[in-house]
Protein backbone atom coordinates (compact mmCIF):
# COMPACT_ATOMS: atom_id res chain seq x y z
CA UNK A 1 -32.09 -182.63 -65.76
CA UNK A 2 -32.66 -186.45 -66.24
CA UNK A 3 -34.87 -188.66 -64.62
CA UNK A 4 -35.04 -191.05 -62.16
CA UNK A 5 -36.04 -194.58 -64.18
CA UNK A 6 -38.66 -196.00 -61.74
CA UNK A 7 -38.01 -199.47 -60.58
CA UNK A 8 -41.06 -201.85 -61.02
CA UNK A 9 -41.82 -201.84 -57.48
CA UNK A 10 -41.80 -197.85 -57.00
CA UNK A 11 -44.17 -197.87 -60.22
CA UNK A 12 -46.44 -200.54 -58.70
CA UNK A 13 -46.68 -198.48 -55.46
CA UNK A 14 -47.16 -195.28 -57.42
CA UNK A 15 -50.33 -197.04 -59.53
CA UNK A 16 -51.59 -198.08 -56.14
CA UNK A 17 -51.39 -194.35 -54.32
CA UNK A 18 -53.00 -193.00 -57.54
CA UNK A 19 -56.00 -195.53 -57.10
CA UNK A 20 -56.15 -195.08 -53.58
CA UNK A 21 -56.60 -191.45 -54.27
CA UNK A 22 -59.14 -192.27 -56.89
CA UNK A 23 -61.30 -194.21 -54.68
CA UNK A 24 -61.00 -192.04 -52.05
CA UNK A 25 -62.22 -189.66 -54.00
CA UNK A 26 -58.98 -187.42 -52.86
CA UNK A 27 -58.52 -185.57 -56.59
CA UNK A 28 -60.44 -183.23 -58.07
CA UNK A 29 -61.66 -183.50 -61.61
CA UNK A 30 -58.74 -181.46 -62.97
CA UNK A 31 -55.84 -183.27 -61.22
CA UNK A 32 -58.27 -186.66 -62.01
CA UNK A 33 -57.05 -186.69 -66.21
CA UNK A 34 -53.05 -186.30 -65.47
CA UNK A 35 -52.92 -188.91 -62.86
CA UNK A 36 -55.09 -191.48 -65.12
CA UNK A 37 -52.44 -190.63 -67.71
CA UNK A 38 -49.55 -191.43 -65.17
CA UNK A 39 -51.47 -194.54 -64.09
CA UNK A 40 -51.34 -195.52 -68.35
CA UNK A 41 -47.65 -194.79 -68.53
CA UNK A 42 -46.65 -196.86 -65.48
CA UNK A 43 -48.86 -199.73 -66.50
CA UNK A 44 -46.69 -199.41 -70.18
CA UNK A 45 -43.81 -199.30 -68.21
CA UNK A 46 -44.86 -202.26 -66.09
CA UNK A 47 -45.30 -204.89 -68.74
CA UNK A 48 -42.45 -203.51 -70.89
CA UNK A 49 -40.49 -204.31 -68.09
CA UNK A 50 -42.57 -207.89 -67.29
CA UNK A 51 -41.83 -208.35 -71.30
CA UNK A 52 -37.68 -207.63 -70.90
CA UNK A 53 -37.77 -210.19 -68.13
CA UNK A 54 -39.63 -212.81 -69.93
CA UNK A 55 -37.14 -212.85 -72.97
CA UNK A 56 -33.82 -212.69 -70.59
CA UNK A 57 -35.33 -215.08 -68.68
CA UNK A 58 -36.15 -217.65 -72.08
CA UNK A 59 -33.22 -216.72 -73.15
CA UNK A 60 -30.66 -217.44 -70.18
CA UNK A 61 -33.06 -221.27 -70.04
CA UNK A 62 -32.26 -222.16 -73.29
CA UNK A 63 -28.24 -221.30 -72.76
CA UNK A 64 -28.48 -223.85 -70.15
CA UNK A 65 -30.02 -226.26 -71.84
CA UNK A 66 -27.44 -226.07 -74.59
């Protein structure tokens, strides 16, 4: 079975449901370890992503300017 690769956005909004539920105070201390560790992967994934863009982006500017 693969997996679904998030897009940016539904790994933004999953970051902010996990900190909702942190600050709600909606997990208890067992489920509280896994979801910081999700939160840690998604943020990795986020600016991976962020990174990717930056360099197509750079690199698609400097084609033009060629």
């Amino acid at each position: 079975m693969t997996k679904k690769k998030l897009t940016y956005n539904e790994a933004v909004s999953e970051i902010e449901d996990i900190l909702q539920q942190i600050e709600n105070e909606e997990l208890d201390v067992d489920d509280l370890s896994a979801k910081v560790k999700r939160v840690s992967a998604l943020i990795k994934s986020c600016k991976d992503k962020l990174h990717k863009t930056e360099e197509e982006v750079e690199k698609t500017l400097k084609e033009i300017e060629s």
